[in-house]
PDB file of N, CA and C in Angstrom:
ATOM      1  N   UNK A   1      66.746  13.967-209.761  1.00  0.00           N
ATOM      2  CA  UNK A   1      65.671  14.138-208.780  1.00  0.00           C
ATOM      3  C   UNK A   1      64.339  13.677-209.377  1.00  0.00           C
ATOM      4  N   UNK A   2      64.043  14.047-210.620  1.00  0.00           N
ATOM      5  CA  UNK A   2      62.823  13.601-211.240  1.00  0.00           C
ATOM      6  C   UNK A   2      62.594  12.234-211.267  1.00  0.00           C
ATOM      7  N   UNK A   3      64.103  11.462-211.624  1.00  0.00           N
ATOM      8  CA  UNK A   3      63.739  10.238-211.656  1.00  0.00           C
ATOM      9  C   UNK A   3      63.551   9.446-210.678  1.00  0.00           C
ATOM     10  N   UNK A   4      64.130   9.812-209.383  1.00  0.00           N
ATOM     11  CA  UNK A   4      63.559   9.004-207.946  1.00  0.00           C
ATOM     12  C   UNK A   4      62.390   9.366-207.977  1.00  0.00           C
ATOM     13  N   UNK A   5      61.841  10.601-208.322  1.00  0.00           N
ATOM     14  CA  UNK A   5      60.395  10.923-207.931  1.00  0.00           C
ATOM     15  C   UNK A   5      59.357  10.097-208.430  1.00  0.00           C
ATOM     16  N   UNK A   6      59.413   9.720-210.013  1.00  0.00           N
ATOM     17  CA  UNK A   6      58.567   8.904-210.642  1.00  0.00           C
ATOM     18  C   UNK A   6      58.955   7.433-210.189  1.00  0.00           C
ATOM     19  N   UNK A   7      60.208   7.065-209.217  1.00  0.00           N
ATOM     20  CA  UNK A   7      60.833   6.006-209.194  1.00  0.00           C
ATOM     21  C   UNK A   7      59.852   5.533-208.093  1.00  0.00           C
ATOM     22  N   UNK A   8      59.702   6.837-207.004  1.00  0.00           N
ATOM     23  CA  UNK A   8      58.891   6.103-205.736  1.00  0.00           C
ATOM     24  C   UNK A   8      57.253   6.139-206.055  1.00  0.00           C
ATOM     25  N   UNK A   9      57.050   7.025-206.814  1.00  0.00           N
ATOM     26  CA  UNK A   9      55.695   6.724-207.438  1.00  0.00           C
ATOM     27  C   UNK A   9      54.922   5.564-208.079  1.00  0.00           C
ATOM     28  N   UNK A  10      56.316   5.126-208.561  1.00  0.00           N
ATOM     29  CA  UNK A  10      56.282   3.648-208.963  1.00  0.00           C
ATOM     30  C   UNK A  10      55.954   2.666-208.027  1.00  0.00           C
ATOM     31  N   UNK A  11      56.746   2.615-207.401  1.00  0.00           N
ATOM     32  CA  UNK A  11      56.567   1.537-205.850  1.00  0.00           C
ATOM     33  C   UNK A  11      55.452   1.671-205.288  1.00  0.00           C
ATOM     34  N   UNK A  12      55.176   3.021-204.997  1.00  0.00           N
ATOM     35  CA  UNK A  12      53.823   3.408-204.547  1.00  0.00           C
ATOM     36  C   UNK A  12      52.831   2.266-205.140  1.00  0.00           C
ATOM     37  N   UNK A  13      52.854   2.766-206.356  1.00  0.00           N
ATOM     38  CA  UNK A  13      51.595   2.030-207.216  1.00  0.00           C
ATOM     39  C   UNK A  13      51.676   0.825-206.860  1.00  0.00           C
ATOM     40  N   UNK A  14      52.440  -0.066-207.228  1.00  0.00           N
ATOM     41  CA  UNK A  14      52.768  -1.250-206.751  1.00  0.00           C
ATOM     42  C   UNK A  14      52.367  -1.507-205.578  1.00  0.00           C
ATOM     43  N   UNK A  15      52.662  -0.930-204.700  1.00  0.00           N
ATOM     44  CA  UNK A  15      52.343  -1.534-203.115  1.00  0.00           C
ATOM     45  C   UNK A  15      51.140  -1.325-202.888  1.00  0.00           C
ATOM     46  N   UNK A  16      50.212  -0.495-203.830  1.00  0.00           N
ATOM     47  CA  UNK A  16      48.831   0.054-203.723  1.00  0.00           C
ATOM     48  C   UNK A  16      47.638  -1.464-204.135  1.00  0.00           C
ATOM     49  N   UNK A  17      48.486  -1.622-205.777  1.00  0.00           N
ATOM     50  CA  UNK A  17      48.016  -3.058-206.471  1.00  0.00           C
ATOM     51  C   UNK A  17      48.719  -3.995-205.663  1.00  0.00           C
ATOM     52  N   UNK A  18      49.401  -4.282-204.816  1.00  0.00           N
ATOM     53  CA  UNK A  18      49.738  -5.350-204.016  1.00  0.00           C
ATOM     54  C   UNK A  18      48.884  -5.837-202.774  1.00  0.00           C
ATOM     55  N   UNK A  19      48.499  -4.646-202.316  1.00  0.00           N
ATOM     56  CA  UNK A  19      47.201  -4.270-201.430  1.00  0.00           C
ATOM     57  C   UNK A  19      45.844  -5.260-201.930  1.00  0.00           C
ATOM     58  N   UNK A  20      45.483  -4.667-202.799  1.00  0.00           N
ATOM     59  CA  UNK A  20      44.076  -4.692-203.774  1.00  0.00           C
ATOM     60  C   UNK A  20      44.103  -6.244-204.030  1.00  0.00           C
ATOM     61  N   UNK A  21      45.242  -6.806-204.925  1.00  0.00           N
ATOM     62  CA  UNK A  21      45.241  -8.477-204.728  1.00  0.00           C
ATOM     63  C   UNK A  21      44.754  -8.989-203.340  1.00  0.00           C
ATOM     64  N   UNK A  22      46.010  -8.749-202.068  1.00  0.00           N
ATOM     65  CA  UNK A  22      45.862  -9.254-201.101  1.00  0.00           C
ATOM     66  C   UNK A  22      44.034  -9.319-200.453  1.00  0.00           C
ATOM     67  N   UNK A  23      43.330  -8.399-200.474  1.00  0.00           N
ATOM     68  CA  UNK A  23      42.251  -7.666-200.025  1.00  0.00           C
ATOM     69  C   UNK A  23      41.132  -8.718-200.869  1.00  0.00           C
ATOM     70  N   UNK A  24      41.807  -8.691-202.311  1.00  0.00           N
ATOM     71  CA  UNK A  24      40.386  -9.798-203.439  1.00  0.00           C
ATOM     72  C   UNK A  24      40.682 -11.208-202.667  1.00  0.00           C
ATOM     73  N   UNK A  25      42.452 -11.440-202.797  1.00  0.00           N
ATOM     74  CA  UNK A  25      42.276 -13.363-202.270  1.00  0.00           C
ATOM     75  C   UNK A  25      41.591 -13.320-200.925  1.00  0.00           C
ATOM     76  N   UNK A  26      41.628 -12.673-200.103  1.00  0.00           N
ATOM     77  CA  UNK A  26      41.196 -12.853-198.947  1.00  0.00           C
ATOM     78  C   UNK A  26      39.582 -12.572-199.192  1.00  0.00           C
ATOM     79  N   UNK A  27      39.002 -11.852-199.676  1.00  0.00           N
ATOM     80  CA  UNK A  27      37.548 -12.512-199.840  1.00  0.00           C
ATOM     81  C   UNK A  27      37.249 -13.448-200.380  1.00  0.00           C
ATOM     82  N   UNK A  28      38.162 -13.889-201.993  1.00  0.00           N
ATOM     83  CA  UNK A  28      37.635 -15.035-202.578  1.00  0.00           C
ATOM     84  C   UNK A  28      37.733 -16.171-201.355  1.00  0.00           C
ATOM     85  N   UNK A  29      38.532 -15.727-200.638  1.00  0.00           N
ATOM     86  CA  UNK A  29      38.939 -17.247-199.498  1.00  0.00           C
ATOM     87  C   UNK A  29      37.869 -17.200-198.866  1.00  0.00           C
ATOM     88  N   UNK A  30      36.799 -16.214-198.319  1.00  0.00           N
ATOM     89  CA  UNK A  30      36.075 -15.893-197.408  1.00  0.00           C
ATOM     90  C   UNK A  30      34.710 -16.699-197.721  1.00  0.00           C
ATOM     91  N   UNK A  31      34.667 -16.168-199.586  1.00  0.00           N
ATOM     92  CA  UNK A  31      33.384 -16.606-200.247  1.00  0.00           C
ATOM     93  C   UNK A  31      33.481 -17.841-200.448  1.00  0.00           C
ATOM     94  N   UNK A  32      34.890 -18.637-200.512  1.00  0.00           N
ATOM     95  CA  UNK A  32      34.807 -20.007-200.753  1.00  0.00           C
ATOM     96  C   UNK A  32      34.372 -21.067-199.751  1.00  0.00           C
ATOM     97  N   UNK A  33      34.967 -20.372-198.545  1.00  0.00           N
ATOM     98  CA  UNK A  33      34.515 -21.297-196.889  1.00  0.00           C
ATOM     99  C   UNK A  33      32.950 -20.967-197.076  1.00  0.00           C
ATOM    100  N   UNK A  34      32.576 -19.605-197.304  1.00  0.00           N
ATOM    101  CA  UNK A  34      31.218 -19.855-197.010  1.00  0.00           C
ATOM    102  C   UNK A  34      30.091 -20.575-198.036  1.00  0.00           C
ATOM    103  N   UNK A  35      30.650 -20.675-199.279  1.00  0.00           N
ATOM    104  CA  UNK A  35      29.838 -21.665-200.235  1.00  0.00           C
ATOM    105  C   UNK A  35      29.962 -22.979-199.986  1.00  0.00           C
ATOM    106  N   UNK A  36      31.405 -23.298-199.326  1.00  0.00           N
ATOM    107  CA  UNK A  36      31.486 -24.757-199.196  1.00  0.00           C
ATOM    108  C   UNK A  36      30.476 -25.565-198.270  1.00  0.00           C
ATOM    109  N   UNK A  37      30.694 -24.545-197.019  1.00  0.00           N
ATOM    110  CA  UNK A  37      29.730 -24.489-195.881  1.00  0.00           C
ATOM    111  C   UNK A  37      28.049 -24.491-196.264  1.00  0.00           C
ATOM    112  N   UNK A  38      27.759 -24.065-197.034  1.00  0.00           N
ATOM    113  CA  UNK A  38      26.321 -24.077-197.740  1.00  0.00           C
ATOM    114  C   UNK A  38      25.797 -25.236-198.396  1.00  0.00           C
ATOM    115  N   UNK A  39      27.251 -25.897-198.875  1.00  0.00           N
ATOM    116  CA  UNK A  39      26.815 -27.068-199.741  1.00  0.00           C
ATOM    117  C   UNK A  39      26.891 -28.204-199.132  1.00  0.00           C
ATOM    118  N   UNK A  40      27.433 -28.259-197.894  1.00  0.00           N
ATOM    119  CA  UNK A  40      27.436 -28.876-197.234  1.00  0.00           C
ATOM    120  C   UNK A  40      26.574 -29.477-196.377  1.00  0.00           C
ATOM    121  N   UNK A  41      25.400 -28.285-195.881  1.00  0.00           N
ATOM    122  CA  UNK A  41      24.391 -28.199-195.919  1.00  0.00           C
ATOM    123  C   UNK A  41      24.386 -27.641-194.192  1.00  0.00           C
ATOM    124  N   UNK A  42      24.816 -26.868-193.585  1.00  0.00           N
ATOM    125  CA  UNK A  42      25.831 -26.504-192.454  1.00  0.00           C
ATOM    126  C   UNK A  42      24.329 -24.982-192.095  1.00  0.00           C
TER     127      UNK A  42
END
């Protein structure tokens, strides 16, 4: 029992830091359209 417990805790975490990536690329993507757009002169 203990060890499923720390097992789904595990996943947890994971799907938590899987989150947190998804959440950074999608701003870096956000900040990149909008610098490009700047230099562009837009």
């Amino acid at each position: 029992m203990f060890g499923l417990f720390s097992g789904k805790k595990m996943i947890s975490l994971l799907n938590t830091i899987n989150w947190i990536f998804f959440i950074i690329l999608i701003i870096l993507d956000l900040a990149n359209v909008f610098f490009c757009l700047n230099s562009s002169g837009f």
